[in-house]
ModelCIF file with pLDDT and N, C-alpha, C, O atoms, coordinates in Angstrom:
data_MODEL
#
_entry.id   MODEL 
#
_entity.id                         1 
_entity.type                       polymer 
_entity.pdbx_number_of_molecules   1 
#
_entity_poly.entity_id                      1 
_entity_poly.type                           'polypeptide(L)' 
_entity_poly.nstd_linkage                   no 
_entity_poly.nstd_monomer                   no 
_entity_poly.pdbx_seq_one_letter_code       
;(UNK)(UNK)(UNK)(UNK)(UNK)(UNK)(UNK)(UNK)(UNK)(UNK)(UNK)(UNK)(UNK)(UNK)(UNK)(UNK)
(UNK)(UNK)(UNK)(UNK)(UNK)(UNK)(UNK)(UNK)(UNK)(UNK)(UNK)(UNK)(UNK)(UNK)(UNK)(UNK)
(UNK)(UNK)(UNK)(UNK)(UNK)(UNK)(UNK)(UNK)(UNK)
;
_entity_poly.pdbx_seq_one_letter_code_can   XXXXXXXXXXXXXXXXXXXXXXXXXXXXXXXXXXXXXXXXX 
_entity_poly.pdbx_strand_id                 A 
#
loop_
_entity_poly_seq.entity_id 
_entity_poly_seq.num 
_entity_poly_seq.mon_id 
_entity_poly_seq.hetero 
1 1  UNK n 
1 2  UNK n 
1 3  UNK n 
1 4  UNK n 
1 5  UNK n 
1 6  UNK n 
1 7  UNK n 
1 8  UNK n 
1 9  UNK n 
1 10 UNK n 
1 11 UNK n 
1 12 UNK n 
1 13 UNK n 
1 14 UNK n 
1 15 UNK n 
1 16 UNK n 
1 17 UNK n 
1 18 UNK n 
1 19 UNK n 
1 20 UNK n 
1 21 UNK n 
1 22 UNK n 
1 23 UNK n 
1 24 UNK n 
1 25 UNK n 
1 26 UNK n 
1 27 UNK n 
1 28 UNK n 
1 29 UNK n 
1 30 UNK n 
1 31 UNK n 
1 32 UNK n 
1 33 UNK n 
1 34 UNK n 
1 35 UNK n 
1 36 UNK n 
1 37 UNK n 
1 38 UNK n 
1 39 UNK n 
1 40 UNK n 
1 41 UNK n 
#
_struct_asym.id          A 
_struct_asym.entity_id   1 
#
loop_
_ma_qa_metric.id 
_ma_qa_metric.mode 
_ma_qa_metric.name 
_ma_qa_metric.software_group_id 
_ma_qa_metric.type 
1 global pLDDT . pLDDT 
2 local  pLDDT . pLDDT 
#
_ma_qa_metric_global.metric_id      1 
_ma_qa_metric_global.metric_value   96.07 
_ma_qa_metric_global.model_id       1 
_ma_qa_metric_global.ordinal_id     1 
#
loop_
_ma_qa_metric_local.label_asym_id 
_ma_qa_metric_local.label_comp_id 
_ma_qa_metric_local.label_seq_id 
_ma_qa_metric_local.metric_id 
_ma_qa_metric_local.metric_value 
_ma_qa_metric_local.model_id 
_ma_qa_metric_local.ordinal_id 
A UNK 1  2 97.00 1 1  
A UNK 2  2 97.00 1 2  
A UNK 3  2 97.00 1 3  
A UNK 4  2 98.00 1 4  
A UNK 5  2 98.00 1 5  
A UNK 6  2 98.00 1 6  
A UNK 7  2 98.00 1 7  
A UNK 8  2 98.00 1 8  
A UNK 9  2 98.00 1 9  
A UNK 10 2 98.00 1 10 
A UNK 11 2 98.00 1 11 
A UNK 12 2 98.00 1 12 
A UNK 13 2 98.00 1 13 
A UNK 14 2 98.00 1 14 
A UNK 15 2 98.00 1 15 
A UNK 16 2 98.00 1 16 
A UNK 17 2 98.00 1 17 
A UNK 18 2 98.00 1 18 
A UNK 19 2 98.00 1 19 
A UNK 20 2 98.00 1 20 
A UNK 21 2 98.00 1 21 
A UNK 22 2 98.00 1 22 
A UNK 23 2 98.00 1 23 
A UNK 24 2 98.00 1 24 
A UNK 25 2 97.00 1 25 
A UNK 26 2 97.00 1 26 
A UNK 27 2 97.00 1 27 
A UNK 28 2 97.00 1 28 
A UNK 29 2 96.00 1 29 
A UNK 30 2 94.00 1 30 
A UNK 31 2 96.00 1 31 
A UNK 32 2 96.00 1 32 
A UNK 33 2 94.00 1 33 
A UNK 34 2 95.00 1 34 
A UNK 35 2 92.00 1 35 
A UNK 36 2 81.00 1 36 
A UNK 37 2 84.00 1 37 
A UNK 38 2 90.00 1 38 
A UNK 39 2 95.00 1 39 
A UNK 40 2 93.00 1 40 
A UNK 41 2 96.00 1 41 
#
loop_
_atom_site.group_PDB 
_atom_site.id 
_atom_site.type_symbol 
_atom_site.label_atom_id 
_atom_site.label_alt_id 
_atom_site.label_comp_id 
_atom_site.label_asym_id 
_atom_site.label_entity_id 
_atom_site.label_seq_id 
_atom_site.pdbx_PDB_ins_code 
_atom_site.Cartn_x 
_atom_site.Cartn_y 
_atom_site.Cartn_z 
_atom_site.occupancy 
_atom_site.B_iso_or_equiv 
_atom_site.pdbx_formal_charge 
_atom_site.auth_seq_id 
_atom_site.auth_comp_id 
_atom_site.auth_asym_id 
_atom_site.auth_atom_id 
_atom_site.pdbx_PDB_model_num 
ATOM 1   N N  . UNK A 1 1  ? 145.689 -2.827  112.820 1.00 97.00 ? 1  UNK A N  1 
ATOM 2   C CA . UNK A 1 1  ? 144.514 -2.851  111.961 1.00 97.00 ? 1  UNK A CA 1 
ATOM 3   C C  . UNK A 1 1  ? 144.526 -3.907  110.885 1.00 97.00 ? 1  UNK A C  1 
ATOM 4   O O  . UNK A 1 1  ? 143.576 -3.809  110.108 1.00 97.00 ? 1  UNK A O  1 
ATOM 5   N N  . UNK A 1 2  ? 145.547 -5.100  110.599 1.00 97.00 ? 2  UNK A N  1 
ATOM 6   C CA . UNK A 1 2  ? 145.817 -6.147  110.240 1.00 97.00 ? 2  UNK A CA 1 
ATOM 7   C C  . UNK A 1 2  ? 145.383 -7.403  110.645 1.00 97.00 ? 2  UNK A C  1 
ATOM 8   O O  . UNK A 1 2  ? 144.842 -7.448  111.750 1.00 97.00 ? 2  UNK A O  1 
ATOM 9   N N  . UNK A 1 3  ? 145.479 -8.307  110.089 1.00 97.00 ? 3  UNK A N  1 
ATOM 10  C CA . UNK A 1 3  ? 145.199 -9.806  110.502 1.00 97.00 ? 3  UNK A CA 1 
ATOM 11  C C  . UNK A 1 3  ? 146.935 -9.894  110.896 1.00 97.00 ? 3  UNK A C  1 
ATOM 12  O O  . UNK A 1 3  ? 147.905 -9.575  110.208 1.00 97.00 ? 3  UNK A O  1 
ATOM 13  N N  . UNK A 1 4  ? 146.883 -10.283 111.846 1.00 98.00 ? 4  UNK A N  1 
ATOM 14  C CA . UNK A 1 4  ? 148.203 -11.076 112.250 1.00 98.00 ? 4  UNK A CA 1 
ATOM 15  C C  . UNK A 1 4  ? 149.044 -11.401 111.381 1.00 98.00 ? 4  UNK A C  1 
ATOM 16  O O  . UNK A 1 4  ? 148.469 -11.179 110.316 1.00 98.00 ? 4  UNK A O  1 
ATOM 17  N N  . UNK A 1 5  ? 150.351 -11.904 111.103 1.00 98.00 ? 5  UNK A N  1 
ATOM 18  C CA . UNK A 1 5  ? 151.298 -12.818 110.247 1.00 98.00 ? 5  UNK A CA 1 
ATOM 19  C C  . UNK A 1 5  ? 152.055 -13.127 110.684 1.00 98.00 ? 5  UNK A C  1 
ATOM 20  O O  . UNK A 1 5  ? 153.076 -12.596 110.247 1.00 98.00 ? 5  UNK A O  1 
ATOM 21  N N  . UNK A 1 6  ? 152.243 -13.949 111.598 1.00 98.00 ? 6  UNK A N  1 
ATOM 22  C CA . UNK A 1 6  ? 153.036 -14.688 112.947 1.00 98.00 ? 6  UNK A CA 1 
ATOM 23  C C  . UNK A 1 6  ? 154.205 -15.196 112.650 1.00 98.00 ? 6  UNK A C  1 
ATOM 24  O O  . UNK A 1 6  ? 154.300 -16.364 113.027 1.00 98.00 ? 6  UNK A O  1 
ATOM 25  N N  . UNK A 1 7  ? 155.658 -14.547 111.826 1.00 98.00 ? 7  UNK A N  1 
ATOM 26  C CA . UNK A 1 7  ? 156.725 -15.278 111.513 1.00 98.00 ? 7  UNK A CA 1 
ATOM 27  C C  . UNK A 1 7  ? 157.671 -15.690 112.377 1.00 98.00 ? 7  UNK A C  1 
ATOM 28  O O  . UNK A 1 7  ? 158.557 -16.449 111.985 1.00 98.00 ? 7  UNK A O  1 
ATOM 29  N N  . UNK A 1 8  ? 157.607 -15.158 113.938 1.00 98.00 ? 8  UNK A N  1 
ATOM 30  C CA . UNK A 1 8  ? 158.497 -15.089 114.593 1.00 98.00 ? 8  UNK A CA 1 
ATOM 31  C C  . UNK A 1 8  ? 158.660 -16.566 115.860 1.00 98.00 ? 8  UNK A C  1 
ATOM 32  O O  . UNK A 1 8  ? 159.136 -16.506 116.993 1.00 98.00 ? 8  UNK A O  1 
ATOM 33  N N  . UNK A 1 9  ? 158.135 -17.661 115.216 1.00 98.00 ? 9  UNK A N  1 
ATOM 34  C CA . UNK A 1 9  ? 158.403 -18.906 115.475 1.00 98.00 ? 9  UNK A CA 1 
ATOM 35  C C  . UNK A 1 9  ? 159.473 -19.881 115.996 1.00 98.00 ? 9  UNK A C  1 
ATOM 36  O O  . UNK A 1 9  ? 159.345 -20.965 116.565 1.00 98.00 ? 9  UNK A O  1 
ATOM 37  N N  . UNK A 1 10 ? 160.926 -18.952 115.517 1.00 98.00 ? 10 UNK A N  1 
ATOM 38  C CA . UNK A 1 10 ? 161.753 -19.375 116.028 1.00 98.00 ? 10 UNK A CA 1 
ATOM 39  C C  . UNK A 1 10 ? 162.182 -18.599 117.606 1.00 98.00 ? 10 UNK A C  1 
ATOM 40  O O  . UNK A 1 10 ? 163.042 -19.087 118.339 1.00 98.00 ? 10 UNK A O  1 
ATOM 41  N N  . UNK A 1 11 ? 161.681 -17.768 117.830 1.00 98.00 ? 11 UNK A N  1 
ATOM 42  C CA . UNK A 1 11 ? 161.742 -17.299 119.179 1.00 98.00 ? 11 UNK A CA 1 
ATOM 43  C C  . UNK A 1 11 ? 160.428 -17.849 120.202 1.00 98.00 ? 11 UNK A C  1 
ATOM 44  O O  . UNK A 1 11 ? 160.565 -18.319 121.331 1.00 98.00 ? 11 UNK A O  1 
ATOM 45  N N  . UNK A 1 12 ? 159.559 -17.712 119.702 1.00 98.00 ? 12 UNK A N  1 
ATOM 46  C CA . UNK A 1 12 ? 158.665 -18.599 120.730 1.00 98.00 ? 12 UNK A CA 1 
ATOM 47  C C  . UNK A 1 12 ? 157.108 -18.784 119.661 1.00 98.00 ? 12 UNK A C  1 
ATOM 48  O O  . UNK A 1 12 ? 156.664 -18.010 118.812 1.00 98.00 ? 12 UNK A O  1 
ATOM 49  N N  . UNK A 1 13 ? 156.700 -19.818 120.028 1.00 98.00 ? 13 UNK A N  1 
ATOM 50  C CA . UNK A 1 13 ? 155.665 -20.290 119.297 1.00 98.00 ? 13 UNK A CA 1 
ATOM 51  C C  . UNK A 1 13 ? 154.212 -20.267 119.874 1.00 98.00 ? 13 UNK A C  1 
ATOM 52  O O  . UNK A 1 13 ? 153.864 -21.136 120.674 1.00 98.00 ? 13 UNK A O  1 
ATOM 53  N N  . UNK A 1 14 ? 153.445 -19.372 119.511 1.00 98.00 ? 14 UNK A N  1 
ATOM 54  C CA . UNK A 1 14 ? 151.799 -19.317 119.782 1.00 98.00 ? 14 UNK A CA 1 
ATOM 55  C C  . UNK A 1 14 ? 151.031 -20.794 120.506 1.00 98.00 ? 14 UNK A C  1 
ATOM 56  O O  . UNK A 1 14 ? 151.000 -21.866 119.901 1.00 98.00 ? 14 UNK A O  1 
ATOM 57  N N  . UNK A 1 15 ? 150.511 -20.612 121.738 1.00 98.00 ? 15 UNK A N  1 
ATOM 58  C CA . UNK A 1 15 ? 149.564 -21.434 121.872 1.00 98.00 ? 15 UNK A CA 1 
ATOM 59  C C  . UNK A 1 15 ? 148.236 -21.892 121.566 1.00 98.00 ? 15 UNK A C  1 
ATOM 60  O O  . UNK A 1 15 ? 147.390 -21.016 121.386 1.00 98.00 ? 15 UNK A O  1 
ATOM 61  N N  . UNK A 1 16 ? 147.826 -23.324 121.453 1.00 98.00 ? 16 UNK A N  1 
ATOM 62  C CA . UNK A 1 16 ? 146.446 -23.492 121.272 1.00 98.00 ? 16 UNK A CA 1 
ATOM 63  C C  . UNK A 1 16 ? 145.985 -23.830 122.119 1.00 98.00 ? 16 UNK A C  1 
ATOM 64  O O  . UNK A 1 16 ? 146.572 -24.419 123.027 1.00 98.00 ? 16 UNK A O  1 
ATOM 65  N N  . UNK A 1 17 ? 144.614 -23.529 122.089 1.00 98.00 ? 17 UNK A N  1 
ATOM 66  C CA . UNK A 1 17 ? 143.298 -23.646 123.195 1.00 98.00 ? 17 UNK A CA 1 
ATOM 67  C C  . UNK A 1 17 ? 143.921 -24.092 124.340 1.00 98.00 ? 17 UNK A C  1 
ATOM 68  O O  . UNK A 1 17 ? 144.248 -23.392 125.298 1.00 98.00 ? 17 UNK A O  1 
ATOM 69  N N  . UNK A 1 18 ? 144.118 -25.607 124.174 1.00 98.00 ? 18 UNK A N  1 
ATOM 70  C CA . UNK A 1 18 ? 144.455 -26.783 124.725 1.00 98.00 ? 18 UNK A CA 1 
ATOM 71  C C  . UNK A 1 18 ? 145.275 -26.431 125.613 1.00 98.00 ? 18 UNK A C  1 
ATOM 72  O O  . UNK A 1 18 ? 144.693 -26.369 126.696 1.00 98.00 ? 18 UNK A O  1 
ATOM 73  N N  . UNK A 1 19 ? 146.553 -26.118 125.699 1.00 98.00 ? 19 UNK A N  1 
ATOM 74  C CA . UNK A 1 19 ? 147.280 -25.120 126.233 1.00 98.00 ? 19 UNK A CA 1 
ATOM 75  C C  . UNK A 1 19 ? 146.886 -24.575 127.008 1.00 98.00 ? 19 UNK A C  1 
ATOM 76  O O  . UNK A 1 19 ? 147.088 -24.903 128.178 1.00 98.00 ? 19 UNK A O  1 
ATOM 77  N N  . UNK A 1 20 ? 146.025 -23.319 126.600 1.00 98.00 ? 20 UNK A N  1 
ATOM 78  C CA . UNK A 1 20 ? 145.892 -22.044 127.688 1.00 98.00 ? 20 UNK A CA 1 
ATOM 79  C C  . UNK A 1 20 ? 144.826 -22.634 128.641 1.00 98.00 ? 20 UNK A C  1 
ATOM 80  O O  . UNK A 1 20 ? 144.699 -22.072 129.729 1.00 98.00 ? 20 UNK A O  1 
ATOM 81  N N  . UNK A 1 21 ? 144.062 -23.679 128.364 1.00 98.00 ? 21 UNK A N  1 
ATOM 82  C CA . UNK A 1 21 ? 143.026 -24.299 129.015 1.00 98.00 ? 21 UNK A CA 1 
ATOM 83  C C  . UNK A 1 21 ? 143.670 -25.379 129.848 1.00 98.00 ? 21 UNK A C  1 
ATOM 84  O O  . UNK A 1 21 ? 142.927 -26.045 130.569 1.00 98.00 ? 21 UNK A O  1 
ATOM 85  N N  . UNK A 1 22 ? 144.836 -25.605 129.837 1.00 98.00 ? 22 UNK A N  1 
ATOM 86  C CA . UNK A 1 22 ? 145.744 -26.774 130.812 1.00 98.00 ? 22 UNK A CA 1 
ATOM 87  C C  . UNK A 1 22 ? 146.420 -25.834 131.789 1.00 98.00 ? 22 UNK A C  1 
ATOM 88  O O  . UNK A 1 22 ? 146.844 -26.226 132.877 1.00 98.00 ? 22 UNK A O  1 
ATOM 89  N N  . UNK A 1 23 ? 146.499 -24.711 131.413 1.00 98.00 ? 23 UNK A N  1 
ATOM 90  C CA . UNK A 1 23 ? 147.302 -23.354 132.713 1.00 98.00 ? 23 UNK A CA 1 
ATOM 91  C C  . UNK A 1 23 ? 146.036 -23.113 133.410 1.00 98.00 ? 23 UNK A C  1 
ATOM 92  O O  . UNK A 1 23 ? 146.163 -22.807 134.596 1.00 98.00 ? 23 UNK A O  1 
ATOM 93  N N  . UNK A 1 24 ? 145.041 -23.169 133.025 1.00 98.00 ? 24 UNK A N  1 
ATOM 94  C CA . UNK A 1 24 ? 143.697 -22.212 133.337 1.00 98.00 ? 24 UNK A CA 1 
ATOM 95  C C  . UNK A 1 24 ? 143.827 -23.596 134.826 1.00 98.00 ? 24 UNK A C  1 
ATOM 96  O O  . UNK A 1 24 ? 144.289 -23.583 135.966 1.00 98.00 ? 24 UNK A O  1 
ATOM 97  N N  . UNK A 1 25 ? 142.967 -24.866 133.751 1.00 97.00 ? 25 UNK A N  1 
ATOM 98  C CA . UNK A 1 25 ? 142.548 -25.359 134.507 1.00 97.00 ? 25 UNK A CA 1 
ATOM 99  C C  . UNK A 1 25 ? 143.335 -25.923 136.041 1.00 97.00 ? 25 UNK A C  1 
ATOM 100 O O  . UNK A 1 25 ? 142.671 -26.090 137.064 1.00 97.00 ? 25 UNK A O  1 
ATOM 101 N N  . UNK A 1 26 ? 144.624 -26.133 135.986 1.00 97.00 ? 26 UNK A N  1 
ATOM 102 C CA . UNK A 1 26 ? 145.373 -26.376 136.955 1.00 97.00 ? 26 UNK A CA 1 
ATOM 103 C C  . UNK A 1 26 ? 145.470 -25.301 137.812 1.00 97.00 ? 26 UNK A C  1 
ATOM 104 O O  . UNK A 1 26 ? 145.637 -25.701 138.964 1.00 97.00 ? 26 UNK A O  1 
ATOM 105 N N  . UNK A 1 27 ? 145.430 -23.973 137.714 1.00 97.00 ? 27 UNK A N  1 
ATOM 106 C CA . UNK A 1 27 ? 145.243 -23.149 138.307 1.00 97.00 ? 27 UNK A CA 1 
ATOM 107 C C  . UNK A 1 27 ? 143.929 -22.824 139.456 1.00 97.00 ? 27 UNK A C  1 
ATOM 108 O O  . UNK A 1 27 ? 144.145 -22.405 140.593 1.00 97.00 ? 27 UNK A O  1 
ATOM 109 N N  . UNK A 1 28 ? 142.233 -23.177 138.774 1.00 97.00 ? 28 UNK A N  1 
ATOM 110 C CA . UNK A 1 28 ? 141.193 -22.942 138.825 1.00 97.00 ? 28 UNK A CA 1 
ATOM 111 C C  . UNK A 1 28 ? 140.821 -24.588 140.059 1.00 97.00 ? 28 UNK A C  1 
ATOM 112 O O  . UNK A 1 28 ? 140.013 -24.636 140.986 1.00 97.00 ? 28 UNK A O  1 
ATOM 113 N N  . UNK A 1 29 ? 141.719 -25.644 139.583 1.00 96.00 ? 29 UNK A N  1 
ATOM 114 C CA . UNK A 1 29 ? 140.993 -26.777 140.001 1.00 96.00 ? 29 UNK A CA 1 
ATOM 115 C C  . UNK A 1 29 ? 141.909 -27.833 140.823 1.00 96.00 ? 29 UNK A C  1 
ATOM 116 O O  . UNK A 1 29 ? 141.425 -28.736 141.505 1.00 96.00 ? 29 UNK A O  1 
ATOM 117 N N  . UNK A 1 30 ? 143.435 -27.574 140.649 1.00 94.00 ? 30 UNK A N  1 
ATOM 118 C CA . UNK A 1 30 ? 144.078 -28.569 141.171 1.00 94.00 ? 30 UNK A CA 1 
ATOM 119 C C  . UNK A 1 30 ? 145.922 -27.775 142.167 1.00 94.00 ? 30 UNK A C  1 
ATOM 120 O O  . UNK A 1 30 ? 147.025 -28.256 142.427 1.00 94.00 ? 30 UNK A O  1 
ATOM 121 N N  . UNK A 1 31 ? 145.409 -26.738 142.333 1.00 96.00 ? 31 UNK A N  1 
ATOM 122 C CA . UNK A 1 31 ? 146.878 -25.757 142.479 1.00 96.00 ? 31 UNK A CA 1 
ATOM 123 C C  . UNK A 1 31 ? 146.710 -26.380 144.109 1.00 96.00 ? 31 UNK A C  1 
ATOM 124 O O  . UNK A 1 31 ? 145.869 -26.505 144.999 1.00 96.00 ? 31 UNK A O  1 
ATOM 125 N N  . UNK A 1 32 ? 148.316 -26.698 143.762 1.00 96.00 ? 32 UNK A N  1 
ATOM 126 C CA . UNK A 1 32 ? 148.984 -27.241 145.334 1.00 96.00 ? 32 UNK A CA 1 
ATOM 127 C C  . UNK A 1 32 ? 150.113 -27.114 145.006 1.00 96.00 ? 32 UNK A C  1 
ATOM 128 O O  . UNK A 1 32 ? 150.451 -26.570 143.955 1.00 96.00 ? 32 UNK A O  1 
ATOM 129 N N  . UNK A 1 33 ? 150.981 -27.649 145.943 1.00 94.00 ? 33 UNK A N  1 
ATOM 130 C CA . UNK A 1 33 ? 152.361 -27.829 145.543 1.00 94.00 ? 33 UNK A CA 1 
ATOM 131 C C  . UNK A 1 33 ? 152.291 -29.305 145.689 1.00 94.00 ? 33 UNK A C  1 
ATOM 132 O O  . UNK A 1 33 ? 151.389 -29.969 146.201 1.00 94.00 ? 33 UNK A O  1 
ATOM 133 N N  . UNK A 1 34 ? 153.899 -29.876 144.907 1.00 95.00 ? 34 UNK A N  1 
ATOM 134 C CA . UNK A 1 34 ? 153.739 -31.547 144.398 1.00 95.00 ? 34 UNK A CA 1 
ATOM 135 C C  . UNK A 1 34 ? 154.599 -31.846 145.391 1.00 95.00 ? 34 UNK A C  1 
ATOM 136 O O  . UNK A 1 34 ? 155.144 -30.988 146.085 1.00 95.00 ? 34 UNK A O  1 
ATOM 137 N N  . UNK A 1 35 ? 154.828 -33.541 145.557 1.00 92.00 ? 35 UNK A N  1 
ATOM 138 C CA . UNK A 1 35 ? 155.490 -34.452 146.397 1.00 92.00 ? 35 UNK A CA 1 
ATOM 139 C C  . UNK A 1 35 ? 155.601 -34.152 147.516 1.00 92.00 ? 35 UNK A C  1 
ATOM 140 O O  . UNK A 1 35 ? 155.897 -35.103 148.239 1.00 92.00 ? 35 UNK A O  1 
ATOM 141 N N  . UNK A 1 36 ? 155.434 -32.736 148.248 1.00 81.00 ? 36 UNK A N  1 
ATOM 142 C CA . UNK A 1 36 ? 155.383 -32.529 149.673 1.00 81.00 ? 36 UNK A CA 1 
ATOM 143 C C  . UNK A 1 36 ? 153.712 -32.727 150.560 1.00 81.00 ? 36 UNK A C  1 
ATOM 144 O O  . UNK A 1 36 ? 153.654 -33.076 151.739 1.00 81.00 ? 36 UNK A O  1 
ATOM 145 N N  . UNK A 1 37 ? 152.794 -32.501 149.928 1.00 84.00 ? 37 UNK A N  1 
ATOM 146 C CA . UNK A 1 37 ? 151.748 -32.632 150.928 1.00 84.00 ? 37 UNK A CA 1 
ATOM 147 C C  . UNK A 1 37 ? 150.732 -34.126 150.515 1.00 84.00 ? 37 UNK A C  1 
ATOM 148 O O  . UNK A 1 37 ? 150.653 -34.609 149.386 1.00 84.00 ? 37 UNK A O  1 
ATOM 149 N N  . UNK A 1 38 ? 149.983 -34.681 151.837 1.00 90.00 ? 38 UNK A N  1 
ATOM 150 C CA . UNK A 1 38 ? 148.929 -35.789 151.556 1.00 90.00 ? 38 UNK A CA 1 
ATOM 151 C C  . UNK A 1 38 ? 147.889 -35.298 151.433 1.00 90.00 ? 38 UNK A C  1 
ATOM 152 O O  . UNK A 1 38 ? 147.035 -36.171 151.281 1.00 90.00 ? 38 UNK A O  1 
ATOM 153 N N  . UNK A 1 39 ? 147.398 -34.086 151.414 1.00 95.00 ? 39 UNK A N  1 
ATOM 154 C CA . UNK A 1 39 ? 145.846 -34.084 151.075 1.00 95.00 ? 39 UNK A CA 1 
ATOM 155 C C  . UNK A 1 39 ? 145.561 -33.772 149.675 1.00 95.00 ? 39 UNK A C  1 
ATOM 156 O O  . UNK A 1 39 ? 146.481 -33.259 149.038 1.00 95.00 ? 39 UNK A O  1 
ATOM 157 N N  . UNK A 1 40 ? 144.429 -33.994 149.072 1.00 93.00 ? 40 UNK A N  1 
ATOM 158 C CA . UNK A 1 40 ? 144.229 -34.256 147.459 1.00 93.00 ? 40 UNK A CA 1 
ATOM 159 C C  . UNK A 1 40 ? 144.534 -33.588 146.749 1.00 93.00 ? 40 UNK A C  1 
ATOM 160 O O  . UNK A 1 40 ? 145.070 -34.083 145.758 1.00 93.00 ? 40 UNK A O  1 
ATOM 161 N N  . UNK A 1 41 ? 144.383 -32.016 146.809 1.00 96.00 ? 41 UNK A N  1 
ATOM 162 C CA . UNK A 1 41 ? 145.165 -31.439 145.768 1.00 96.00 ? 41 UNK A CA 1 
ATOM 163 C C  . UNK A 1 41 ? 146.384 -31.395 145.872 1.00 96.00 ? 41 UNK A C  1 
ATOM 164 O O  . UNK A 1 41 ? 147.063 -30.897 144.974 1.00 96.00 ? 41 UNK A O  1 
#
């Protein structure tokens, strides 16, 4: 029932947008596996 107070930084650190929108989008738009296949994704 608080606002957050996020001290625990040295164990792992909160993401921004940017972030969760670079998992999203690779997921949503480009998921393959790397260096083994020739077709585009």
């Amino acid at each position: 029932g608080k606002p957050l107070v996020y001290l625990d930084n040295a164990a792992t650190s909160q993401k921004p947008d940017v972030v969760i929108e670079a998992v999203k989008r690779y997921y949503e738009r480009e998921n393959a596996n790397v260096h083994r296949g020739v077709h585009y994704l």
